[in-house]
N, C-alpha and C. Protein backbone atom coordinates (compact mmCIF):
# COMPACT_ATOMS: atom_id res chain seq x y z
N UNK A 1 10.85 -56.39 -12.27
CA UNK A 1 10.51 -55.00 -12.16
C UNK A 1 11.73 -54.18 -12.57
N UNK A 2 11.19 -53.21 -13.13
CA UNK A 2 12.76 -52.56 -13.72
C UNK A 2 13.09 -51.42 -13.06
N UNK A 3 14.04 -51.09 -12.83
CA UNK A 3 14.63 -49.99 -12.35
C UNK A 3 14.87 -48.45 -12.64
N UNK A 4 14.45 -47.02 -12.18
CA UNK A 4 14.99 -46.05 -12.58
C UNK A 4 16.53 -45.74 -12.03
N UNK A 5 16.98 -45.67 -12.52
CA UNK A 5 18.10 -44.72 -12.21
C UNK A 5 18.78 -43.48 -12.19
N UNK A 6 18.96 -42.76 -11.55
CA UNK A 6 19.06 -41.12 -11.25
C UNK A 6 19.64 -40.59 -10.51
N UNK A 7 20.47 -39.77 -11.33
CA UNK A 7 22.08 -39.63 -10.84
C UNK A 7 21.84 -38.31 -10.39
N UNK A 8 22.94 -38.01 -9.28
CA UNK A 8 22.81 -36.86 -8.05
C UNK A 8 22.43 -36.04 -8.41
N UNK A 9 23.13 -35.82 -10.09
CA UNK A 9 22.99 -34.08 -10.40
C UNK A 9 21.51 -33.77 -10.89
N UNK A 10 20.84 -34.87 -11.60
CA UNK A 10 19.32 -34.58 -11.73
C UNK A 10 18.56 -34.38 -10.20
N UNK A 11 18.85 -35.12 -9.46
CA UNK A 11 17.97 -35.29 -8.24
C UNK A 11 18.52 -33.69 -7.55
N UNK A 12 19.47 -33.23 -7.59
CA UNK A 12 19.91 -32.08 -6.99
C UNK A 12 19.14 -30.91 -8.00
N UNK A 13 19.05 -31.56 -9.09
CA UNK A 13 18.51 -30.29 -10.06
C UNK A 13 17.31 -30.23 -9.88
N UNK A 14 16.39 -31.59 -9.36
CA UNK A 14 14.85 -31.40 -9.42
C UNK A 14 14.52 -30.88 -8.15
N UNK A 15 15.79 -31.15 -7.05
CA UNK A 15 15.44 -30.19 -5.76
C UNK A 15 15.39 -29.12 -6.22
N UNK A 16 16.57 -28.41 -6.61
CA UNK A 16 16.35 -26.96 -6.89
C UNK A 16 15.44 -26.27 -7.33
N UNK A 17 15.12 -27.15 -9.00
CA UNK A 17 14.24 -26.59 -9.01
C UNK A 17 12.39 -26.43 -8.25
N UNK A 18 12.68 -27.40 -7.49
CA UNK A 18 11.48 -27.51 -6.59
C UNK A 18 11.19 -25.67 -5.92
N UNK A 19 12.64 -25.87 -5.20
CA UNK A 19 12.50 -24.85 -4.19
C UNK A 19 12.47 -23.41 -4.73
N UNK A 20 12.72 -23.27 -6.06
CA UNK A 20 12.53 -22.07 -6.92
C UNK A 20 11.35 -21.98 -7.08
N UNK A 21 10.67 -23.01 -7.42
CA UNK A 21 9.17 -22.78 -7.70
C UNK A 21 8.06 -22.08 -6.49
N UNK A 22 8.60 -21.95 -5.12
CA UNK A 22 8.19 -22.07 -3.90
C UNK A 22 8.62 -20.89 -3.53
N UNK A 23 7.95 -19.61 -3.29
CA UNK A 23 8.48 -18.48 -2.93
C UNK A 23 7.73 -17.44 -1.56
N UNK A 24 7.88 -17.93 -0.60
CA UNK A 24 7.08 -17.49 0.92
C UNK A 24 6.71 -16.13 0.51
N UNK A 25 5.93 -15.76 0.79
CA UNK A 25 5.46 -14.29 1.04
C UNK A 25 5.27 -14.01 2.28
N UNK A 26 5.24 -12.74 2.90
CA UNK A 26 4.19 -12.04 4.18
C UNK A 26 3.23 -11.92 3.77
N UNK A 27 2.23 -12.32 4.46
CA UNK A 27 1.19 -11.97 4.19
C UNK A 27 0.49 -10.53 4.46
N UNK A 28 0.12 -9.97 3.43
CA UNK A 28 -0.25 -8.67 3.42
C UNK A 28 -2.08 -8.44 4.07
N UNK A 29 -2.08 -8.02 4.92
CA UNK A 29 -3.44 -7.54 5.54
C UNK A 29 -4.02 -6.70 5.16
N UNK A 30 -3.77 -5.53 4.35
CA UNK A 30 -3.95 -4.63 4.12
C UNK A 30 -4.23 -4.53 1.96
N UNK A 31 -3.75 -5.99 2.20
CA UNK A 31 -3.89 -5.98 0.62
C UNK A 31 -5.28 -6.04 -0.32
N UNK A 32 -5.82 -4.98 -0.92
CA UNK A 32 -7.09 -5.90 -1.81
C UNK A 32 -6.59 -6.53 -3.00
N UNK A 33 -7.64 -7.28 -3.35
CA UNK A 33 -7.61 -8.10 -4.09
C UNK A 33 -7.58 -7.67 -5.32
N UNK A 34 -6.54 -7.49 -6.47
CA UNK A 34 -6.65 -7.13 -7.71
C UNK A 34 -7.93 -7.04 -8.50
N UNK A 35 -8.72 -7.96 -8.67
CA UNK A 35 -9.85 -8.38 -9.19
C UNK A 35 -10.73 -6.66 -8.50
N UNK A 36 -10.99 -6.67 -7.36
CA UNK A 36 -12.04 -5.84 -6.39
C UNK A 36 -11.49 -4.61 -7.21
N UNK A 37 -9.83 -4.35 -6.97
CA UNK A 37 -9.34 -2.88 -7.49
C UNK A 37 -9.54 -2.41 -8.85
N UNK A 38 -9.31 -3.38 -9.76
CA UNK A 38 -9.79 -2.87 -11.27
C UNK A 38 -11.25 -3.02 -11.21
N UNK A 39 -12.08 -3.83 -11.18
CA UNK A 39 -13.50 -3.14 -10.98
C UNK A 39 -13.57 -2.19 -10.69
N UNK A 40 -13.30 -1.52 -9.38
CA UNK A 40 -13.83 -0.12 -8.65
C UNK A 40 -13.02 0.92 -9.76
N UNK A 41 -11.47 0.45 -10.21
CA UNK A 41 -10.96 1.94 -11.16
C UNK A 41 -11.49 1.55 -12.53
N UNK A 42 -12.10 0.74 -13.56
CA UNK A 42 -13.61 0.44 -13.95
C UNK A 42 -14.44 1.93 -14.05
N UNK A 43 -14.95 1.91 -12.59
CA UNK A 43 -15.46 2.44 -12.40
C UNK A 43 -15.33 3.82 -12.20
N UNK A 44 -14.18 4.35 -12.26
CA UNK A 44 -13.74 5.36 -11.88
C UNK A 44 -13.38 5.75 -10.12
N UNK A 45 -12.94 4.81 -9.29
CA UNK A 45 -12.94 5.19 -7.92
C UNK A 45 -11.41 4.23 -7.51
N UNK A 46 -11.13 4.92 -6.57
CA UNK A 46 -10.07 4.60 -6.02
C UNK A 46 -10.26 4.23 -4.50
N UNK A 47 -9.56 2.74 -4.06
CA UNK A 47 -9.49 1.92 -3.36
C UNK A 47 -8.79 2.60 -1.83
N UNK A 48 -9.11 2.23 -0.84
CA UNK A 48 -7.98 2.58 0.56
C UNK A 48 -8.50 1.89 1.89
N UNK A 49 -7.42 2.32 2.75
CA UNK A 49 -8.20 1.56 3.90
C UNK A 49 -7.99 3.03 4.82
N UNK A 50 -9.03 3.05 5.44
CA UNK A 50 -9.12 4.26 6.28
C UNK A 50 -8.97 4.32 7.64
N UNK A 51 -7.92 4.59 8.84
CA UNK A 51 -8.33 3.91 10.03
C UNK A 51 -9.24 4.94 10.62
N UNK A 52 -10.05 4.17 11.17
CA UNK A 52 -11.19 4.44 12.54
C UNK A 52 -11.50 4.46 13.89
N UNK A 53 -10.05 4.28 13.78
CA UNK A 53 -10.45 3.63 15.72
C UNK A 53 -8.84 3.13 16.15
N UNK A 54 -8.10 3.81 16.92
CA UNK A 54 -6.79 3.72 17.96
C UNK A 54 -7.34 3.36 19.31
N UNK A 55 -6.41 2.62 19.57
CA UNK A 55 -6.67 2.16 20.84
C UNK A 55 -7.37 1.73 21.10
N UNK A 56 -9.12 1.31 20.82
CA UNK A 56 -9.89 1.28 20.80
C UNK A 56 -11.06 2.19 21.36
N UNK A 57 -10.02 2.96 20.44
CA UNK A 57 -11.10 4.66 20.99
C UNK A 57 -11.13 5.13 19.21
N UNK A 58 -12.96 6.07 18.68
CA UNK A 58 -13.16 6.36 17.57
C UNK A 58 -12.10 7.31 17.04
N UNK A 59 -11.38 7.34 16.41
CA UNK A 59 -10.27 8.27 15.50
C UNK A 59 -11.26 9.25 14.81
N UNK A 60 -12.36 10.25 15.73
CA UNK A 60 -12.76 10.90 14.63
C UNK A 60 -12.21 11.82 13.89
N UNK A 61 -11.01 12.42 14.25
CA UNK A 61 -10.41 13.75 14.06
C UNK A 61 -9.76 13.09 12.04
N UNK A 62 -8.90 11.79 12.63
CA UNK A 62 -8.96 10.98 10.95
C UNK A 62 -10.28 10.74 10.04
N UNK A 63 -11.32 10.41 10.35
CA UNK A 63 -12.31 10.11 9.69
C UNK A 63 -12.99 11.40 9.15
N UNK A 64 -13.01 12.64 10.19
CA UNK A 64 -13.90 13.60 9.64
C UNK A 64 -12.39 14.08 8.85
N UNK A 65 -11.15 13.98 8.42
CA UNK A 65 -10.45 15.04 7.30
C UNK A 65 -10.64 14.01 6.24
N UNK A 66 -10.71 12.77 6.35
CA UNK A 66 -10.57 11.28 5.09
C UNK A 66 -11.99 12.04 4.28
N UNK A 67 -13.65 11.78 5.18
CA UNK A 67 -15.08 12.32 4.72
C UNK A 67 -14.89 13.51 4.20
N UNK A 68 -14.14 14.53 4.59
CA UNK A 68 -14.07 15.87 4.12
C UNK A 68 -12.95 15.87 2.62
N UNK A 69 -12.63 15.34 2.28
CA UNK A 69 -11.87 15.04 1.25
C UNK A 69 -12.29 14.49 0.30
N UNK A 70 -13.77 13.27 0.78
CA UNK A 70 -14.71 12.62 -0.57
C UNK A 70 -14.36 11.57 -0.01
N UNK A 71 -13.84 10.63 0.98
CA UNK A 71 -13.97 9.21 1.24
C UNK A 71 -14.90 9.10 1.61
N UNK A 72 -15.36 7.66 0.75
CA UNK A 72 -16.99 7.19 1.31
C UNK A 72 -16.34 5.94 1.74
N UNK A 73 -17.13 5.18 2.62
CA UNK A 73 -17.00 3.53 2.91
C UNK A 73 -17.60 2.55 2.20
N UNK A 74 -16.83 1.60 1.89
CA UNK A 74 -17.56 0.86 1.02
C UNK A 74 -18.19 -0.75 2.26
N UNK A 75 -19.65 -0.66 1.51
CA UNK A 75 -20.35 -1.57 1.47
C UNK A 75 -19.53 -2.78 1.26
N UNK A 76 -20.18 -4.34 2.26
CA UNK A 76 -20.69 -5.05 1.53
C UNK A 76 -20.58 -6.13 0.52
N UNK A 77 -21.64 -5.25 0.08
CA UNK A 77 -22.46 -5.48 -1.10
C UNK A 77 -21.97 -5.10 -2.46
N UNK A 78 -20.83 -4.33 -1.94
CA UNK A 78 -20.38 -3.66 -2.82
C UNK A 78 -18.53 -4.66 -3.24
N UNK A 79 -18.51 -5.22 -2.14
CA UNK A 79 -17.10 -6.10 -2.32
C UNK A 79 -17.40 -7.49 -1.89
N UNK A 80 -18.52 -8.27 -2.08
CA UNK A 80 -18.83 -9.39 -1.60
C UNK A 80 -17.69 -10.50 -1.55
N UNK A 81 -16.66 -10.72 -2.16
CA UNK A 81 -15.04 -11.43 -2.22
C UNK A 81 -14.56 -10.93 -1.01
N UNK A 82 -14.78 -9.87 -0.49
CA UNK A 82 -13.58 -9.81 0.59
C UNK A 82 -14.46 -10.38 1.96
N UNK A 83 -15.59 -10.83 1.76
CA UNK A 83 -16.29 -10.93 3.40
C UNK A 83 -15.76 -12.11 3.66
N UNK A 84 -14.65 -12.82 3.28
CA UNK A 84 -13.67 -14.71 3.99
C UNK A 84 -12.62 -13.87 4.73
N UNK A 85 -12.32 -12.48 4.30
CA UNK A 85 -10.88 -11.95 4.96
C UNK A 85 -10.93 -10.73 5.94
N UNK A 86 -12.60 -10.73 5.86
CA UNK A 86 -12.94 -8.96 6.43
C UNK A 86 -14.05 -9.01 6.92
N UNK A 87 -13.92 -8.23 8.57
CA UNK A 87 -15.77 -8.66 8.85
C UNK A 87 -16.26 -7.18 8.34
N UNK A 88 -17.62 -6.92 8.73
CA UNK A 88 -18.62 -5.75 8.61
C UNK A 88 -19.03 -5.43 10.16
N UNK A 89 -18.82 -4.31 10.39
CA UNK A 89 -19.38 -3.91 11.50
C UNK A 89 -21.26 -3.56 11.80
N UNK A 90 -21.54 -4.33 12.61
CA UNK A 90 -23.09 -4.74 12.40
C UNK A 90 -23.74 -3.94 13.85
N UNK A 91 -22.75 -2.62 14.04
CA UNK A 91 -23.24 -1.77 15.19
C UNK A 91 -22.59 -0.87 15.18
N UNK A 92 -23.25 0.35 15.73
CA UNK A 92 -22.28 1.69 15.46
C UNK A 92 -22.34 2.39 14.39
N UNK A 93 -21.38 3.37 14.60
CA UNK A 93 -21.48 4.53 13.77
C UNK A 93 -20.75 4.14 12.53
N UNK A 94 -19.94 3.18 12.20
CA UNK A 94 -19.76 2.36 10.67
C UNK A 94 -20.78 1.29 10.77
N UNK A 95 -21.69 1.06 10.91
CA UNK A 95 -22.06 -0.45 10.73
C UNK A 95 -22.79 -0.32 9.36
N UNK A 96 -22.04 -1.66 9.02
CA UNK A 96 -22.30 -1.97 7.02
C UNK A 96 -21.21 -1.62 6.57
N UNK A 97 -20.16 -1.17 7.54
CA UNK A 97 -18.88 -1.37 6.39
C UNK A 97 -17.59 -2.23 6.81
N UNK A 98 -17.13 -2.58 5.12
CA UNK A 98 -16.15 -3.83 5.08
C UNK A 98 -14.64 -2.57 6.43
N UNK A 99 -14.42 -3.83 6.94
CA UNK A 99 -13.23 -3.43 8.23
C UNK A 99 -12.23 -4.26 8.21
N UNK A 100 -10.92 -3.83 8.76
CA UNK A 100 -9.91 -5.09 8.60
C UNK A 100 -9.37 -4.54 9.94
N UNK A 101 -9.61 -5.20 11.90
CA UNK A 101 -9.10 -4.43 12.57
C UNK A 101 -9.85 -3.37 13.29
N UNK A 102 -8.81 -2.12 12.86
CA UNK A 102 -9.23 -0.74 12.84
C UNK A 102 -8.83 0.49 11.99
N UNK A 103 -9.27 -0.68 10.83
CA UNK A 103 -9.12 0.13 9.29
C UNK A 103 -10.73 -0.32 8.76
N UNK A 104 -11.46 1.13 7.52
CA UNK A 104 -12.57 0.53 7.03
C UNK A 104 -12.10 0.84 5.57
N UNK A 105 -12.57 0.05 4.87
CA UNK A 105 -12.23 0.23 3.35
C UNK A 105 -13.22 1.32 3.05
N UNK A 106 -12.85 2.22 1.94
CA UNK A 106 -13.25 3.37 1.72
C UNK A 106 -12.60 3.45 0.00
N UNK A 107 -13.76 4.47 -0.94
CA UNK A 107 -13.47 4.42 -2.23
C UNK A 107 -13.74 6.06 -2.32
N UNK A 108 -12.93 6.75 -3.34
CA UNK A 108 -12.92 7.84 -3.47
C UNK A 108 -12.84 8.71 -5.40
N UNK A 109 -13.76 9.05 -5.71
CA UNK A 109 -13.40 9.45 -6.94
C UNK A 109 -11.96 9.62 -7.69
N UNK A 110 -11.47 8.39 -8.84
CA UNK A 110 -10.09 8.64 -9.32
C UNK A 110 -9.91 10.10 -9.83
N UNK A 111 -10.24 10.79 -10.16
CA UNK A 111 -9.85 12.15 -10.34
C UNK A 111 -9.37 12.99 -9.14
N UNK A 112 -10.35 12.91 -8.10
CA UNK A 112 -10.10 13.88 -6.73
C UNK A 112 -8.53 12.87 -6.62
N UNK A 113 -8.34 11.43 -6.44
CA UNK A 113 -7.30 11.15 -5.72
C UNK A 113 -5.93 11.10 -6.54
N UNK A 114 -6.39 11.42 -7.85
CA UNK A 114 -5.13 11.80 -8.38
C UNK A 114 -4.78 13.22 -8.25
N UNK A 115 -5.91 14.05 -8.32
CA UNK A 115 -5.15 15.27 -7.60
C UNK A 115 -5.10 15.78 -6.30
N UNK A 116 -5.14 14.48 -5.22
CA UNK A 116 -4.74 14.89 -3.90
C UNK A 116 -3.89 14.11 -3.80
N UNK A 117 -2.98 13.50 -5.06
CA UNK A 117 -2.00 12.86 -5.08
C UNK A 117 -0.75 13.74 -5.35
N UNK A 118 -1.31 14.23 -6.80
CA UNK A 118 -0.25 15.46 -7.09
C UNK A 118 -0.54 16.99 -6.23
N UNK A 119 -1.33 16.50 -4.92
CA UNK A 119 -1.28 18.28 -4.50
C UNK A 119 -0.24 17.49 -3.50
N UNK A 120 0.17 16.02 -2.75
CA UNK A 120 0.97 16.59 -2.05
C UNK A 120 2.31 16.20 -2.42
N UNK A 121 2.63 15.29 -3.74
CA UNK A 121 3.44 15.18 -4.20
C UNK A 121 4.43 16.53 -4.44
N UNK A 122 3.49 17.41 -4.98
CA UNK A 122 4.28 18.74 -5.28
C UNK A 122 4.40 19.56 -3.63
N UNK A 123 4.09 19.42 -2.57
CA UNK A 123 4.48 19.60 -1.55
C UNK A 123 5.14 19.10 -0.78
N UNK A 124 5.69 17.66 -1.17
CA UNK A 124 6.85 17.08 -0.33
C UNK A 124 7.90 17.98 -1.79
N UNK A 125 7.38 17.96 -3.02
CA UNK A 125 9.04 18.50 -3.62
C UNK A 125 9.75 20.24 -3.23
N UNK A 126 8.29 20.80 -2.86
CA UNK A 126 8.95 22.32 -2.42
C UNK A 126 9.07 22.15 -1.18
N UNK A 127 8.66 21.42 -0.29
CA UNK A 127 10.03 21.17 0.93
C UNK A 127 11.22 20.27 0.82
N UNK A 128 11.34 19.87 -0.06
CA UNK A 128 13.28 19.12 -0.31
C UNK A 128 13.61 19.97 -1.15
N UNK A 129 12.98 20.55 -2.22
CA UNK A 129 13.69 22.17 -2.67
C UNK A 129 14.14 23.08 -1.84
N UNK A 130 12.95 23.52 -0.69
CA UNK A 130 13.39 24.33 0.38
C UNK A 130 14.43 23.77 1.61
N UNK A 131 14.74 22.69 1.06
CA UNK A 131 16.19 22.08 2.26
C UNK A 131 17.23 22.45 1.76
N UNK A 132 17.13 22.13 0.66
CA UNK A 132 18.59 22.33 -0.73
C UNK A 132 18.68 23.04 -0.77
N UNK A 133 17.79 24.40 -0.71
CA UNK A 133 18.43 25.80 -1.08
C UNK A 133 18.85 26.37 -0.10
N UNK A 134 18.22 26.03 1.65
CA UNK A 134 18.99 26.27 2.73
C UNK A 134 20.17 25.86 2.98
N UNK A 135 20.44 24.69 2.51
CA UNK A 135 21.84 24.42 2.91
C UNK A 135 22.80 24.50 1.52
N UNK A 136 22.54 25.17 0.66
CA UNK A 136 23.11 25.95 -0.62
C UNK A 136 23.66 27.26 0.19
N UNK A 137 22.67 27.89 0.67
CA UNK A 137 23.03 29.29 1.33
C UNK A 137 23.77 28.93 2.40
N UNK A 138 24.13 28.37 2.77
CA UNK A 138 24.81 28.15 4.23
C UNK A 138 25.87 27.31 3.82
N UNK A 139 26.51 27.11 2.43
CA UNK A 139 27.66 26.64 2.22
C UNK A 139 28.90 27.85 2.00
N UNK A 140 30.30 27.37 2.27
CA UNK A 140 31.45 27.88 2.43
C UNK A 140 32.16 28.18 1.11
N UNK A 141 32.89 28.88 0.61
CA UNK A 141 33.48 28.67 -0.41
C UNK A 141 35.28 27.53 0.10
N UNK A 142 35.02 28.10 0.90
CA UNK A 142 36.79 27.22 1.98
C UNK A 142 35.76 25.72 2.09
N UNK A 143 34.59 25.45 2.01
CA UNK A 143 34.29 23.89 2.33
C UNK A 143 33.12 23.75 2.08
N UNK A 144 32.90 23.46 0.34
CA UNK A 144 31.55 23.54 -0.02
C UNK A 144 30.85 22.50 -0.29
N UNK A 145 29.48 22.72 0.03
CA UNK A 145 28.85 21.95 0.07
C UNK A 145 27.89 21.25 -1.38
N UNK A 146 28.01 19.97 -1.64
CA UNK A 146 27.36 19.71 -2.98
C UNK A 146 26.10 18.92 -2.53
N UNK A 147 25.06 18.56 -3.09
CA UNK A 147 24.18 17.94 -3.16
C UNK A 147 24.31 16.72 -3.98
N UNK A 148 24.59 15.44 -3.58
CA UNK A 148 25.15 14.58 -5.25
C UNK A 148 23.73 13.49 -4.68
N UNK A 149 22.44 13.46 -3.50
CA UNK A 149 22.07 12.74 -3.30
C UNK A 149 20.86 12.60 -4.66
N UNK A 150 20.30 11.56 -4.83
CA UNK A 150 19.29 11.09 -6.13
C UNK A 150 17.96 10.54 -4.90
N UNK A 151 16.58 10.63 -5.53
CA UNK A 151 15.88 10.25 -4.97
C UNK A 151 14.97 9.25 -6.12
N UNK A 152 14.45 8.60 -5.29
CA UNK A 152 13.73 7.19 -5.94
C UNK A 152 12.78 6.86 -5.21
N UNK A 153 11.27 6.79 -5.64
CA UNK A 153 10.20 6.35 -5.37
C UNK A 153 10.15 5.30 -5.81
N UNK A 154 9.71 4.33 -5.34
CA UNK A 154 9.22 3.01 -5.61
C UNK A 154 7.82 2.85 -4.97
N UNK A 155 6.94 1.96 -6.08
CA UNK A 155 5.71 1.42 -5.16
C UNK A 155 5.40 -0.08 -5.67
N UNK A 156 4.79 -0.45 -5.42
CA UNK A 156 4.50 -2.01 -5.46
C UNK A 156 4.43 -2.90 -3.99
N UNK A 157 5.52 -3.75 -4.90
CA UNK A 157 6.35 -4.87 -4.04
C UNK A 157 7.52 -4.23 -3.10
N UNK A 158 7.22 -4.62 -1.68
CA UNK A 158 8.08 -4.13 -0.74
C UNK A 158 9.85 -4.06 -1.08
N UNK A 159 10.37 -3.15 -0.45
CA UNK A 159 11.97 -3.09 -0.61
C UNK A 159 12.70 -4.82 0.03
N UNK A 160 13.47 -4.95 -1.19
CA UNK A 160 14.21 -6.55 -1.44
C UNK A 160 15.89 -5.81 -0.22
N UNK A 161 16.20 -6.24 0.38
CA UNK A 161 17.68 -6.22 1.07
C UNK A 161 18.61 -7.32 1.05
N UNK A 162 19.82 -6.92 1.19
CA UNK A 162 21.08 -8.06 1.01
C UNK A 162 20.91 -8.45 1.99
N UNK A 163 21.13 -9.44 2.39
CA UNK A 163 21.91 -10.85 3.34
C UNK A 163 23.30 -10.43 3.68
């Protein structure tokens, strides 16, 4: 019978690269499924999870401003892939819609949610305008004050930190 032979630095290299290949995630609860999300924007609608219920008391005061805005709940029937990760409430004042918890998935016209995106986008920027210019006016010429901070949105994949 014949022999392989295989010297440290391969066997150290095929570990490595083992463990590169292998990358843990959190698992995200809140995540849909790519596939579900381009269908529905397809379609023109935009994806969310809506909560319904604290404590286990109804959140209507959230639900009636989410409905008053154009969130509908989605069916179902309407996401049949997510019913292995999500039950349906089969009583009550949601029953028939996909839930994770005390969140219900909910779809909303992509137009309305891009511009209830940019209505409050442009309202978080005229309140950090209106910080800067307060503390512009309230600087010294004997000890003045600069602004050198930069801001950065990110969305996706969660914030990476050093060790």
């Amino acid at each position: 019978m014949a022999r392989t032979t295989v010297s440290r630095s391969e066997e150290s290299r095929e570990l490595n690269s083992r463990e590169q290949d292998y990358e843990y995630r959190e698992p995200n609860l809140l995540e849909i499924p790519e596939s579900v999300e381009n269908r529905f924007l397809d379609q023109g609608l935009k994806l969310r999870w809506i909560r319904i219920s604290t404590k286990n008391q109804d959140d209507y005061r959230n639900v009636g401003k989410r409905h008053a805005e154009g969130w509908e709940f989605v069916s179902i029937e309407e996401v049949p892939e997510m019913q292995h990760t999500s039950f349906v409430r089969d009583e009550g004042r949601y029953m028939g819609t996909v839930c994770r918890g005390d969140l219900a998935l909910a779809k909303l016209p992509l137009r309305k949610a891009q511009a209830r995106q940019a209505h409050y986008e442009n309202a978080s920027r005229e309140m950090v305008d209106a910080v800067n210019a307060q503390l512009m006016n309230s600087s010294d010429s004997r000890m003045p004050i600069r602004n050198n901070s930069k801001t950065q949105v990110t969305r996706g994949r969660p914030a990476k930190f050093q060790d």
